[in-house]
C-alpha atoms as a PDB file:
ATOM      1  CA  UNK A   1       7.337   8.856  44.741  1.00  0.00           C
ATOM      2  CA  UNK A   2       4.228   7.196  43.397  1.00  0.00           C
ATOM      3  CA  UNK A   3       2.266   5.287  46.803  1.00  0.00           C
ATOM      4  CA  UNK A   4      -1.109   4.666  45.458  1.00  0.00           C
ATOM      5  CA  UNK A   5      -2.903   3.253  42.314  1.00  0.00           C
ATOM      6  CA  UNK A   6      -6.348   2.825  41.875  1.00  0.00           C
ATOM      7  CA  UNK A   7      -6.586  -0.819  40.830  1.00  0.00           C
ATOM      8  CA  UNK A   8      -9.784  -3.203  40.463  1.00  0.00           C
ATOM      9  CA  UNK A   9     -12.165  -0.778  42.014  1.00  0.00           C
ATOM     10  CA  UNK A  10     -10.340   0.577  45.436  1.00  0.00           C
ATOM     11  CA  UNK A  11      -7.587   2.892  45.901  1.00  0.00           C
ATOM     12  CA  UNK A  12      -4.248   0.573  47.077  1.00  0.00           C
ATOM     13  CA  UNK A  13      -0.805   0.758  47.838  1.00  0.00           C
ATOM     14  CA  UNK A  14       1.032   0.686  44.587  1.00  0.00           C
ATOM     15  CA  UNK A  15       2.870  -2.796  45.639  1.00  0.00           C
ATOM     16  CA  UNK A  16      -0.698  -4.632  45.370  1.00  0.00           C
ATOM     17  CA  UNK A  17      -1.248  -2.723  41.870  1.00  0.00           C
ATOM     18  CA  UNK A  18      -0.306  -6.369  39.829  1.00  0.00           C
ATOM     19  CA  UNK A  19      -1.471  -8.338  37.366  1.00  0.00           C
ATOM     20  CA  UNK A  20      -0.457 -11.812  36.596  1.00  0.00           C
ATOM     21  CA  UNK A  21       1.783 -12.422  33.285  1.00  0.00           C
ATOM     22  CA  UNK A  22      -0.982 -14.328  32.045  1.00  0.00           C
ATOM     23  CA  UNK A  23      -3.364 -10.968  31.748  1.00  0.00           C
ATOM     24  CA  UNK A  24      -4.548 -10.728  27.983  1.00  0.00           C
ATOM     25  CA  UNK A  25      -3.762  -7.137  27.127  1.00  0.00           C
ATOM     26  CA  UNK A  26       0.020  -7.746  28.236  1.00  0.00           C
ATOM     27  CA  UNK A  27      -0.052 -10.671  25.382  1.00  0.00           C
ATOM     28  CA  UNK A  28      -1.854  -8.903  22.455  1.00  0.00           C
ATOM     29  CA  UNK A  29      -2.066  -5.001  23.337  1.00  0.00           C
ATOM     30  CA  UNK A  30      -5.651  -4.998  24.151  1.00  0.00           C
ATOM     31  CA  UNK A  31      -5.771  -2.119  26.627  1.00  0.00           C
ATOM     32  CA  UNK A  32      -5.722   1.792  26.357  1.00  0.00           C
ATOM     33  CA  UNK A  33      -4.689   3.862  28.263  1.00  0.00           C
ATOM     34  CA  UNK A  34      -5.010   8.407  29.078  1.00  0.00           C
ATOM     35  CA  UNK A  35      -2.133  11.005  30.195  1.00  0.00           C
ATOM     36  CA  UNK A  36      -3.300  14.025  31.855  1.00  0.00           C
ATOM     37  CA  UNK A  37      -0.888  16.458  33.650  1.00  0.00           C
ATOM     38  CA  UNK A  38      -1.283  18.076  36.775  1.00  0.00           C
ATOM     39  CA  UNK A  39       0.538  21.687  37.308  1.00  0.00           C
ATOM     40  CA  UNK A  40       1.446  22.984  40.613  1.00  0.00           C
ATOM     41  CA  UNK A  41       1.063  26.746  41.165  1.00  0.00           C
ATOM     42  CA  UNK A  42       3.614  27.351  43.798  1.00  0.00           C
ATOM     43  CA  UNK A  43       1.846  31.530  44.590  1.00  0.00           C
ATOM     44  CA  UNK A  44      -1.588  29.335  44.816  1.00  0.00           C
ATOM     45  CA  UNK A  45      -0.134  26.467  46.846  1.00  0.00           C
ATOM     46  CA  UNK A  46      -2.483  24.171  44.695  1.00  0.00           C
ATOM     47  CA  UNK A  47      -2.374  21.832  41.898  1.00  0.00           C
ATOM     48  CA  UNK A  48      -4.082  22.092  39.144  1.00  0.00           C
ATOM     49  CA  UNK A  49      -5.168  19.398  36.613  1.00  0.00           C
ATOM     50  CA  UNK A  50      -5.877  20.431  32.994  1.00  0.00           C
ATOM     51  CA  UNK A  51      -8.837  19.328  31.351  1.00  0.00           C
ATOM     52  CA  UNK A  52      -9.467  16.268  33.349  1.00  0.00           C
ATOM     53  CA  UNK A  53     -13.072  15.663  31.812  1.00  0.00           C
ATOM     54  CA  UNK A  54     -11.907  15.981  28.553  1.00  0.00           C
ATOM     55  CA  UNK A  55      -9.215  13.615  29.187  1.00  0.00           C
ATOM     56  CA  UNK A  56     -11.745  10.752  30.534  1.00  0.00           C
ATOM     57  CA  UNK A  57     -14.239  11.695  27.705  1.00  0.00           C
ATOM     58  CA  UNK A  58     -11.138  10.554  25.018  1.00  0.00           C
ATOM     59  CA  UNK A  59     -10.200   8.078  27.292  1.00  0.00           C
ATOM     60  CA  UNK A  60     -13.652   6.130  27.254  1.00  0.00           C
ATOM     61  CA  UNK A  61     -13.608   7.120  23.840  1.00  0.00           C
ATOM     62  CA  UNK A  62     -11.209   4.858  23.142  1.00  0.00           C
ATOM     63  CA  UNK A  63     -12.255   2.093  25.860  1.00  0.00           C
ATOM     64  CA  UNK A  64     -15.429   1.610  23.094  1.00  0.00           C
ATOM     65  CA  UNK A  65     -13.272   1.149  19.916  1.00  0.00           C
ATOM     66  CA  UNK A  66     -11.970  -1.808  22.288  1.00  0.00           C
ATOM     67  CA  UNK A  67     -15.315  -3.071  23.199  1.00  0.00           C
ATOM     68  CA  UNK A  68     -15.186  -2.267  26.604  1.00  0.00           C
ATOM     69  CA  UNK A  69     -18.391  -2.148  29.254  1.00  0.00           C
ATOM     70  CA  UNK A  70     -16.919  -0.071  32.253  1.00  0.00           C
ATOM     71  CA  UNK A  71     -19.048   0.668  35.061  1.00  0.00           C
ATOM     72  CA  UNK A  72     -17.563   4.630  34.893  1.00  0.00           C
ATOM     73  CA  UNK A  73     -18.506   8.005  33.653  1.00  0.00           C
ATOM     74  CA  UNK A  74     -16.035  10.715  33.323  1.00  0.00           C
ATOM     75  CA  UNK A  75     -17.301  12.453  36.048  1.00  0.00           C
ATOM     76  CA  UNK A  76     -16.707   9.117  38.185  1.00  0.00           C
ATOM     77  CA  UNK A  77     -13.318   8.701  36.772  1.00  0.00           C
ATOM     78  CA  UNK A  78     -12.373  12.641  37.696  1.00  0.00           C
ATOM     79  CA  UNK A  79     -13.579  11.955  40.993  1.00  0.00           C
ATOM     80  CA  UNK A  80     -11.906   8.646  41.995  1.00  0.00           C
ATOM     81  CA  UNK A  81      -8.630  10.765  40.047  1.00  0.00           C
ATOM     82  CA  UNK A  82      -8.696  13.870  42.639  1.00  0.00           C
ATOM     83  CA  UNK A  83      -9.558  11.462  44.921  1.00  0.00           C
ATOM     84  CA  UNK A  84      -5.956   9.521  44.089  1.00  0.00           C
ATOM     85  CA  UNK A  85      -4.096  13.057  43.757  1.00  0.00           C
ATOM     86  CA  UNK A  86      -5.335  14.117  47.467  1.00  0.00           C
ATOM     87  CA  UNK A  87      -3.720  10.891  48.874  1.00  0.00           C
ATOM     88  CA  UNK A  88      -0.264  11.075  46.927  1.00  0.00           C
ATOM     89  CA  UNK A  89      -0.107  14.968  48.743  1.00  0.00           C
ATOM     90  CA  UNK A  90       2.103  15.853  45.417  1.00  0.00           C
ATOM     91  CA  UNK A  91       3.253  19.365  45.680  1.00  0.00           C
ATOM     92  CA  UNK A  92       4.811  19.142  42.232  1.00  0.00           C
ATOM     93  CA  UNK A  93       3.987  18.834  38.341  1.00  0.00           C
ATOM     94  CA  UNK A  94       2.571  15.194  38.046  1.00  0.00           C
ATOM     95  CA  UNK A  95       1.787  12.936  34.661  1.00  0.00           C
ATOM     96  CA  UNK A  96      -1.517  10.994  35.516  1.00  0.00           C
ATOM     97  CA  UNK A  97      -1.711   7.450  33.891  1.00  0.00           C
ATOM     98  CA  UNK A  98      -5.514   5.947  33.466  1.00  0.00           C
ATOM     99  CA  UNK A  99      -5.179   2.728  32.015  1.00  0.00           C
ATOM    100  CA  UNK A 100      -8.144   0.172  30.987  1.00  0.00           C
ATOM    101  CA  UNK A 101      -7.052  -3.220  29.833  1.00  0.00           C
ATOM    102  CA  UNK A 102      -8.070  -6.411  29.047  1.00  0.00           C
ATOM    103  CA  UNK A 103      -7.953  -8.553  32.260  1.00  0.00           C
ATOM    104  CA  UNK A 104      -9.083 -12.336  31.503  1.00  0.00           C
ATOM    105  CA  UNK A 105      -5.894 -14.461  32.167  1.00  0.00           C
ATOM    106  CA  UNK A 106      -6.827 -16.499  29.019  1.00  0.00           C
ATOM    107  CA  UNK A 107      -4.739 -17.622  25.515  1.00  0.00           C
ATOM    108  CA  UNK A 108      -7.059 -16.243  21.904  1.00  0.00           C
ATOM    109  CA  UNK A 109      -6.902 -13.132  20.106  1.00  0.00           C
ATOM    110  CA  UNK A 110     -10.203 -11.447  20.642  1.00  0.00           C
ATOM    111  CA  UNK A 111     -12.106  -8.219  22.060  1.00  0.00           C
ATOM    112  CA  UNK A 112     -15.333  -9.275  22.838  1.00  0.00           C
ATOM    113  CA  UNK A 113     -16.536 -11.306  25.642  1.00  0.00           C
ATOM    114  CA  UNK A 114     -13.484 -10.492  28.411  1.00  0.00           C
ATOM    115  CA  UNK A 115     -13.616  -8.719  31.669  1.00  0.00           C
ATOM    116  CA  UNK A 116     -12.272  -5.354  31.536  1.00  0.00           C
ATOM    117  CA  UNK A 117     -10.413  -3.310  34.680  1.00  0.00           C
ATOM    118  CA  UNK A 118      -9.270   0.392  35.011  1.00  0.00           C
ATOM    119  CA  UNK A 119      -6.274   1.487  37.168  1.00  0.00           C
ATOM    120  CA  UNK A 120      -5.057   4.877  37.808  1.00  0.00           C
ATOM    121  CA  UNK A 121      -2.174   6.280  39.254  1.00  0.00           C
ATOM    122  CA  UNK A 122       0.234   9.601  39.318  1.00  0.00           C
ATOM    123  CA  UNK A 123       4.287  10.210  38.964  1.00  0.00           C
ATOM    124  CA  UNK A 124       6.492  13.379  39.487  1.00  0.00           C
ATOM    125  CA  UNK A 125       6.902  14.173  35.825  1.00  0.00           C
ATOM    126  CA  UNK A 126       9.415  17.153  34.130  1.00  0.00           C
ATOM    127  CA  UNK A 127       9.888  17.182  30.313  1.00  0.00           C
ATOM    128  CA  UNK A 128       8.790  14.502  27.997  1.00  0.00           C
ATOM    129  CA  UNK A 129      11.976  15.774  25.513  1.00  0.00           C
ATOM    130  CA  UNK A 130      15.140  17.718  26.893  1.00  0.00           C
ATOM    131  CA  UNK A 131      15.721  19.775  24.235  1.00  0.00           C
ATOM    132  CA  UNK A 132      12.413  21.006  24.047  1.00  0.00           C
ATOM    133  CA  UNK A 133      13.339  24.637  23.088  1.00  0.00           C
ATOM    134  CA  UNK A 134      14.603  23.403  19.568  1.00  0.00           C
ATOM    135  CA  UNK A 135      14.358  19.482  19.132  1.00  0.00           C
ATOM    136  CA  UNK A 136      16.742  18.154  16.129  1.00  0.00           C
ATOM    137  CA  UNK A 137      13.840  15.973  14.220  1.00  0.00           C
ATOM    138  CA  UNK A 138      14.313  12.956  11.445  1.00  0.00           C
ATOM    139  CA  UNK A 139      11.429  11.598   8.991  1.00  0.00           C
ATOM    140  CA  UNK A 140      10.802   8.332  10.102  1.00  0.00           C
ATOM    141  CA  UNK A 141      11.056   5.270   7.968  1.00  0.00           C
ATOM    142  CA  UNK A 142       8.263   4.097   9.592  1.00  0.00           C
ATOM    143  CA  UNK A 143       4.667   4.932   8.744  1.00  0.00           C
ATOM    144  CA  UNK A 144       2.091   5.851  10.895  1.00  0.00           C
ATOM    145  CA  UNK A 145      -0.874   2.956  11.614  1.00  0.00           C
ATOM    146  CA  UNK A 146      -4.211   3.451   9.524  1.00  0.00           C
ATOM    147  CA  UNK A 147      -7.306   3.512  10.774  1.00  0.00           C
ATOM    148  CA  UNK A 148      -8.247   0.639   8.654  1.00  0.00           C
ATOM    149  CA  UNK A 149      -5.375  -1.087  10.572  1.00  0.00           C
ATOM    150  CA  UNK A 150      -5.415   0.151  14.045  1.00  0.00           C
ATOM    151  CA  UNK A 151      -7.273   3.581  14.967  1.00  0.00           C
ATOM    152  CA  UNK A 152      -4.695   6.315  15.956  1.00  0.00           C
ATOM    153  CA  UNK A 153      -7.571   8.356  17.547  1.00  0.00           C
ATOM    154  CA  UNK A 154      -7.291   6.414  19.973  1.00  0.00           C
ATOM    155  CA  UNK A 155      -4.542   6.109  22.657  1.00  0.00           C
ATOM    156  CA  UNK A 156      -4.600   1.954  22.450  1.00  0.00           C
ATOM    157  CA  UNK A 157      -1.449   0.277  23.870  1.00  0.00           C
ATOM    158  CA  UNK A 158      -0.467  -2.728  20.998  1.00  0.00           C
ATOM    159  CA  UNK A 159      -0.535   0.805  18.239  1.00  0.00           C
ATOM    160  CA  UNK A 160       2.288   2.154  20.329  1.00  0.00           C
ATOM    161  CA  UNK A 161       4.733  -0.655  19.453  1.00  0.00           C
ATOM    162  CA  UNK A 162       4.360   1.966  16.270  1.00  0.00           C
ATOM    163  CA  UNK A 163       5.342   4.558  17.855  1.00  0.00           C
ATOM    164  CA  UNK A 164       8.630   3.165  19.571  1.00  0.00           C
ATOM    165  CA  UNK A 165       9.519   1.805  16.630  1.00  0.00           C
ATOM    166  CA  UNK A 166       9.575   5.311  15.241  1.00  0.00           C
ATOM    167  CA  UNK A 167      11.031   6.971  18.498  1.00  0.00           C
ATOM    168  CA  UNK A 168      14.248   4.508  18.639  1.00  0.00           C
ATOM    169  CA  UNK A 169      14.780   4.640  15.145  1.00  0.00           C
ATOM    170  CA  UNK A 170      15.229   8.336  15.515  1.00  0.00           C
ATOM    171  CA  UNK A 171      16.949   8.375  18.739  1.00  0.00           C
ATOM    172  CA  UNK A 172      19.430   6.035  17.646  1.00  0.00           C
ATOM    173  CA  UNK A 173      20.413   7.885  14.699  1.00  0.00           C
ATOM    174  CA  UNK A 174      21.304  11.017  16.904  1.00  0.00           C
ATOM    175  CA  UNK A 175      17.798  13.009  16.976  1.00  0.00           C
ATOM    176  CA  UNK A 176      15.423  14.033  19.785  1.00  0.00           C
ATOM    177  CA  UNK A 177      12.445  12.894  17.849  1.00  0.00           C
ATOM    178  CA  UNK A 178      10.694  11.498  14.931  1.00  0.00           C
ATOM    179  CA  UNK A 179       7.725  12.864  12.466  1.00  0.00           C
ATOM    180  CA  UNK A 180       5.992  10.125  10.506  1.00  0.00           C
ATOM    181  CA  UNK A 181       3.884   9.919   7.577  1.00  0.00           C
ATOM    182  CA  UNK A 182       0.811   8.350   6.768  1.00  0.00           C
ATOM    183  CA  UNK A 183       0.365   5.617   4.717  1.00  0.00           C
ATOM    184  CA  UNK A 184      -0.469   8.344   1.522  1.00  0.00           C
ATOM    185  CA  UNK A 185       3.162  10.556   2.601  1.00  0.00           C
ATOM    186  CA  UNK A 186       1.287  13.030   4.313  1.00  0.00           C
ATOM    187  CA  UNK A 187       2.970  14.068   7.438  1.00  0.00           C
ATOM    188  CA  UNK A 188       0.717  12.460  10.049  1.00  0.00           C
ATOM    189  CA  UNK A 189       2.777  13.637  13.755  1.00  0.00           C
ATOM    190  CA  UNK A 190       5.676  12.822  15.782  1.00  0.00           C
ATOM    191  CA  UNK A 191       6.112   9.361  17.864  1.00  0.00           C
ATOM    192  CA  UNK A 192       3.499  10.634  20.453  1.00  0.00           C
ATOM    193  CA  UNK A 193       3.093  14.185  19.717  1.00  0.00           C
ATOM    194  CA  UNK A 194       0.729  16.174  17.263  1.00  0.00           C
ATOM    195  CA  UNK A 195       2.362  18.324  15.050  1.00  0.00           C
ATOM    196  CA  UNK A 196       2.191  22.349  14.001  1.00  0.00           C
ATOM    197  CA  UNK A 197       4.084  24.293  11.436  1.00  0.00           C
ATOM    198  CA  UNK A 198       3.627  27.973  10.937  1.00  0.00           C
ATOM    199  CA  UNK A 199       4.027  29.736   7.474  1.00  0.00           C
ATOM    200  CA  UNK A 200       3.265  33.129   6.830  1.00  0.00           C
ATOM    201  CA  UNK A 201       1.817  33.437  10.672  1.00  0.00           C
ATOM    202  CA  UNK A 202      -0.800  30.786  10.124  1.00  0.00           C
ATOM    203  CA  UNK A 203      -0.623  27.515  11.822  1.00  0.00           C
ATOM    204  CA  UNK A 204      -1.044  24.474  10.422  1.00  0.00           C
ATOM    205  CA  UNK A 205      -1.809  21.046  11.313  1.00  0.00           C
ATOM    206  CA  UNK A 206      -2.967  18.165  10.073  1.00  0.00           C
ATOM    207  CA  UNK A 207      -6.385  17.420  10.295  1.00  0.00           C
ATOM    208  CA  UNK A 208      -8.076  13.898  12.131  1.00  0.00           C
ATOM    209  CA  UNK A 209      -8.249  12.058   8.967  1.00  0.00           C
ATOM    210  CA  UNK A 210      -4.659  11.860   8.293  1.00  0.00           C
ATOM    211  CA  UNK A 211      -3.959   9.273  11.098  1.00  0.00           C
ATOM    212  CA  UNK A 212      -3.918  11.255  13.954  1.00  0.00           C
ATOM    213  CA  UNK A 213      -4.273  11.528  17.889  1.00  0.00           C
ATOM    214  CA  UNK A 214      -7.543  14.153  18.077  1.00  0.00           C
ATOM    215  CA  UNK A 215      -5.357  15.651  20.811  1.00  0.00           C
ATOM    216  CA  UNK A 216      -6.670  17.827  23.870  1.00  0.00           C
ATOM    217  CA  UNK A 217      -3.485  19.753  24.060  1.00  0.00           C
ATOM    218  CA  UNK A 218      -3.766  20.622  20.071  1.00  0.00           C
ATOM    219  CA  UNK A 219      -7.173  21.401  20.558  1.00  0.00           C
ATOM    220  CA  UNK A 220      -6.009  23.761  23.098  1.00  0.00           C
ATOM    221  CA  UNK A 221      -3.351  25.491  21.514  1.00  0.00           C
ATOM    222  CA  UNK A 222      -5.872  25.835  18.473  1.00  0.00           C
ATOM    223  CA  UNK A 223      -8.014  27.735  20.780  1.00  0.00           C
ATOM    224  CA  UNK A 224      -5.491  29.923  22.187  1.00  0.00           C
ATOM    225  CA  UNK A 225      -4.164  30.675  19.033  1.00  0.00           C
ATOM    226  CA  UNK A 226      -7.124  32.217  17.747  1.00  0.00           C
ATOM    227  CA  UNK A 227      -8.777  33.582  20.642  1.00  0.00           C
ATOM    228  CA  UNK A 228      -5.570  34.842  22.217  1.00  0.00           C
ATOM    229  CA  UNK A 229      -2.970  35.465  19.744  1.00  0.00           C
ATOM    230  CA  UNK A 230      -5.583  36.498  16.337  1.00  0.00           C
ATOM    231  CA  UNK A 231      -3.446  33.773  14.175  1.00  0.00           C
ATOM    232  CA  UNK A 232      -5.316  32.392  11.545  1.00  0.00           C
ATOM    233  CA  UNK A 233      -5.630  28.020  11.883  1.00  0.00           C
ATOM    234  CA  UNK A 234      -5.857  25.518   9.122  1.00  0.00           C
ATOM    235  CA  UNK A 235      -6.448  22.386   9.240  1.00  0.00           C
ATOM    236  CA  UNK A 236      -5.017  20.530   5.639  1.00  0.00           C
ATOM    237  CA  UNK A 237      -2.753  17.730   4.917  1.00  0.00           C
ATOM    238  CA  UNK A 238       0.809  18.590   4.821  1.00  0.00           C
ATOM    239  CA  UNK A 239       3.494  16.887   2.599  1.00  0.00           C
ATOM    240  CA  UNK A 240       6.978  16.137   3.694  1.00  0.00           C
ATOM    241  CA  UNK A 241       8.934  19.138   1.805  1.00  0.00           C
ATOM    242  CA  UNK A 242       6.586  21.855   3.191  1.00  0.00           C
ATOM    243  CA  UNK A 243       8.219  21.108   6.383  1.00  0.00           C
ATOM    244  CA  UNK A 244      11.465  22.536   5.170  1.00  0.00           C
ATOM    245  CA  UNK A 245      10.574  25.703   3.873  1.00  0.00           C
ATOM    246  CA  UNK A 246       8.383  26.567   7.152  1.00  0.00           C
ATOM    247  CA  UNK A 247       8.919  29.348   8.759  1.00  0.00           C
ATOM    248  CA  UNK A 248       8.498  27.691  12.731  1.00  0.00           C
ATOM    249  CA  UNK A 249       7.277  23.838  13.600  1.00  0.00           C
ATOM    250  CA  UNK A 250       6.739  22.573  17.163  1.00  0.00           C
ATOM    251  CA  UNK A 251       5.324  19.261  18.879  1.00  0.00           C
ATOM    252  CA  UNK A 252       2.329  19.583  21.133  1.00  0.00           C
ATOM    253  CA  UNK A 253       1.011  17.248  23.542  1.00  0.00           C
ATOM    254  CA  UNK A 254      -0.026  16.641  27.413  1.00  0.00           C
ATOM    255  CA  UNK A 255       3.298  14.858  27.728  1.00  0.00           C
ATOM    256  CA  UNK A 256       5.814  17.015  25.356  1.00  0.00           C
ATOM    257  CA  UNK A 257       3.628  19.928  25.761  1.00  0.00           C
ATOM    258  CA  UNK A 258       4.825  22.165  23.729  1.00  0.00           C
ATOM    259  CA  UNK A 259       8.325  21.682  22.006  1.00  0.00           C
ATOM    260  CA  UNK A 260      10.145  23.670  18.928  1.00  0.00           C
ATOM    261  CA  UNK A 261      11.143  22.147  16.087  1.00  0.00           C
ATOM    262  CA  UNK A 262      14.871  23.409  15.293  1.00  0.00           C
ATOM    263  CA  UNK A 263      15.673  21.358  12.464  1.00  0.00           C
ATOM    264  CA  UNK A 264      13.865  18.377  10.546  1.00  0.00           C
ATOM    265  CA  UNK A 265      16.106  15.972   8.428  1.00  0.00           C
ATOM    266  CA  UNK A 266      19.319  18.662   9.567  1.00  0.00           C
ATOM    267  CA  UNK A 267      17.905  21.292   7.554  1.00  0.00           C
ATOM    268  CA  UNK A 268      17.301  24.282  10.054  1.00  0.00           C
ATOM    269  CA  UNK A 269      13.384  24.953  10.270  1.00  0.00           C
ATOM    270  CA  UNK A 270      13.355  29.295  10.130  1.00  0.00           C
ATOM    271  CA  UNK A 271      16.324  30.828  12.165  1.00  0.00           C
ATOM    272  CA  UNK A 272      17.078  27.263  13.537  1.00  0.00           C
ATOM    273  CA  UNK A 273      15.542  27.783  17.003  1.00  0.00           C
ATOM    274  CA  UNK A 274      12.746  28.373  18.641  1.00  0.00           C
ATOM    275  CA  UNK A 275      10.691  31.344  16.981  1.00  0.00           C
ATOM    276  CA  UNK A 276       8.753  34.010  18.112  1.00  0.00           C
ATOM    277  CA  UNK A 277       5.062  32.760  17.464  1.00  0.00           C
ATOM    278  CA  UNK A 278       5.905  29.308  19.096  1.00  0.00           C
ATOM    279  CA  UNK A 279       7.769  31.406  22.331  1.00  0.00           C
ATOM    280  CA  UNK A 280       4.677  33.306  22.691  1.00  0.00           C
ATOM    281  CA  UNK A 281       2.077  30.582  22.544  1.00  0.00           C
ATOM    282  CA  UNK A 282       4.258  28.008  24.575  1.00  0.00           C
ATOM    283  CA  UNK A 283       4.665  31.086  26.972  1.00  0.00           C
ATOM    284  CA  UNK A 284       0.963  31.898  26.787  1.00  0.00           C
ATOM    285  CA  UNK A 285      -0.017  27.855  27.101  1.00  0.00           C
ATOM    286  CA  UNK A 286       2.463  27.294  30.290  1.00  0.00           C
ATOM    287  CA  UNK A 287      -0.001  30.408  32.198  1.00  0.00           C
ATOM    288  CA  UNK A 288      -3.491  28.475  31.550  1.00  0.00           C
ATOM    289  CA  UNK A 289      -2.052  25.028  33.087  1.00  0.00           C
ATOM    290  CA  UNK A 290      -1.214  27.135  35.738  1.00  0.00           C
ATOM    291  CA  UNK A 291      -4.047  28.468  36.837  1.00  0.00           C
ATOM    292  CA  UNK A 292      -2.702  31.760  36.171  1.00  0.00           C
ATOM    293  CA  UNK A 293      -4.938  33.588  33.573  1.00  0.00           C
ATOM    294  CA  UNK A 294      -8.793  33.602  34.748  1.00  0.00           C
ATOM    295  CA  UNK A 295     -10.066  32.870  31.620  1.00  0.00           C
ATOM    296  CA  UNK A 296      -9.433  29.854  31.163  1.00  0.00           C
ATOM    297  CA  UNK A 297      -9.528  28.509  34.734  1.00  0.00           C
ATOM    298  CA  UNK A 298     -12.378  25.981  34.205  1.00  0.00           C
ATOM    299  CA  UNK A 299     -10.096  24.105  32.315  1.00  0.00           C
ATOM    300  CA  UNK A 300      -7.849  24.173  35.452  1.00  0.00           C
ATOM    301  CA  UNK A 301      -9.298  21.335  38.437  1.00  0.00           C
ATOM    302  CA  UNK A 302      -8.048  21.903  41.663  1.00  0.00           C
ATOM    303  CA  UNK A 303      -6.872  18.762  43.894  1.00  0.00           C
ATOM    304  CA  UNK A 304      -6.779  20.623  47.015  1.00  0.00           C
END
């Protein structure tokens, strides 16, 4: 159970954590906002969040596109976050939530010019999808925001009305999740999830151009995947049919981690279930969060 927030500069009891229904980013989406996991390693008794810097380095990232002036570095924001985790005493996998928003309790549609606040706080957290060993997947009617319209490199709140748009739509019509397109039919990622498919053991992905998150968790898996496993990754726009004929897909992300890709549009992607390059890099990916191959511990922060 969450206790604690970090809310207009002071760690307080989540009850005081409020803002009033006249904030601005509640009327017109002007806030953004981070999700960074935390793994607990029962052998280590310690919890371990993954890649907490580069988390807050996105995460101010995207506080700029907003024109935001925050008195924090990422380094302060890691801090006051460890700080946070210490207090909550979680001894189990959390989702962390940084949010920065608007604050002004004002009517007019603007960035510029408004007070800006952060708050942080932490939840027990599981899976983002059930069924993430083979997820049954639609095309989305929808289309993934441009970044003429609303950047998708950054996490901002009001572009996520996009993204449940897309994730009802699919859930409604009996799937587990959605893939969109871009405004040009290039597959762009799921509802809140960047995307892989594998053909020929080479992974693909779209690149940052083609309306996408620039995710930490994709970034990661591209790492692995090279340094770990010797696969080969590409970076190249990807139309909708090439999704059919590939061989494996799977969803990546800090909150869906990493999830196969059974079937898109109920035509079976490979065997139908999870295959054996996404098993062994999930399996592989699920060990570094941990703590659990020395390596790659610096991307691993201990809270206690």
């Amino acid at each position: 159970m969450t206790k604690y927030a970090f809310f207009e500069g002071a760690i307080v009891p989540i009850e005081q954590a409020t803002v009033s229904v006249m904030t601005h980013a509640l009327h017109y989406g002007t806030a953004c906002f981070g999700g960074i996991r935390g793994y607990w390693n029962e052998k280590h008794q310690n919890l371990y969040v993954f890649r907490i810097r580069d988390h807050f380095e996105r995460f101010l990232m995207s506080t700029r596109l907003l024109l935001m002036k925050l008195p924090f570095t990422p380094d302060d924001l890691v801090n006051i976050t460890l700080d946070l985790a210490r207090r909550e005493a979680m001894h189990h996998d959390i989702y962390i939530r940084p949010l920065a928003y608007k604050a002004e309790k004002i009517i007019g549609v603007r960035l510029h010019d408004l007070r800006d606040e952060v708050t942080i706080y932490a939840v027990p957290f599981g899976r983002y999808i059930e069924s993430e060993e083979g997820a049954r997947v639609c095309t989305s009617s929808w289309r993934r925001v441009d970044d003429t319209a609303i950047p998708a490199r950054g996490k901002l709140a009001g572009a996520y009305v996009n993204s449940a748009f897309i994730k009802s739509e699919a859930m409604m019509n009996g799937f587990d999740e959605a893939i969109v397109l871009n405004p040009d039919g290039h597959v762009s990622e799921g509802s809140a999830e960047n995307i892989f498919i594998i053909r020929n053991r080479t992974l693909i992905t779209p690149p940052v151009s083609d309306n996408i998150l620039e995710g930490i968790t994709r970034r990661t898996l591209m790492d692995l995947a090279t340094a770990q496993l010797g696969l080969q990754v590409v970076e190249r726009s990807i139309d909708r049919t090439e999704l059919y004929v590939a061989d494996e897909a799977f969803f990546c992300g800090t909150g869906v981690q990493v999830a196969a890709i059974a079937s898109v549009d109920r035509r079976p992607i490979g065997a139908g279930k999870m295959g054996p390059i996404t098993t062994e890099l999930r399996d592989l990916y699920f060990e570094v969060v941990r703590g659990n191959v020395p390596q790659y511990c610096d991307w691993c922060t201990p809270v206690f």
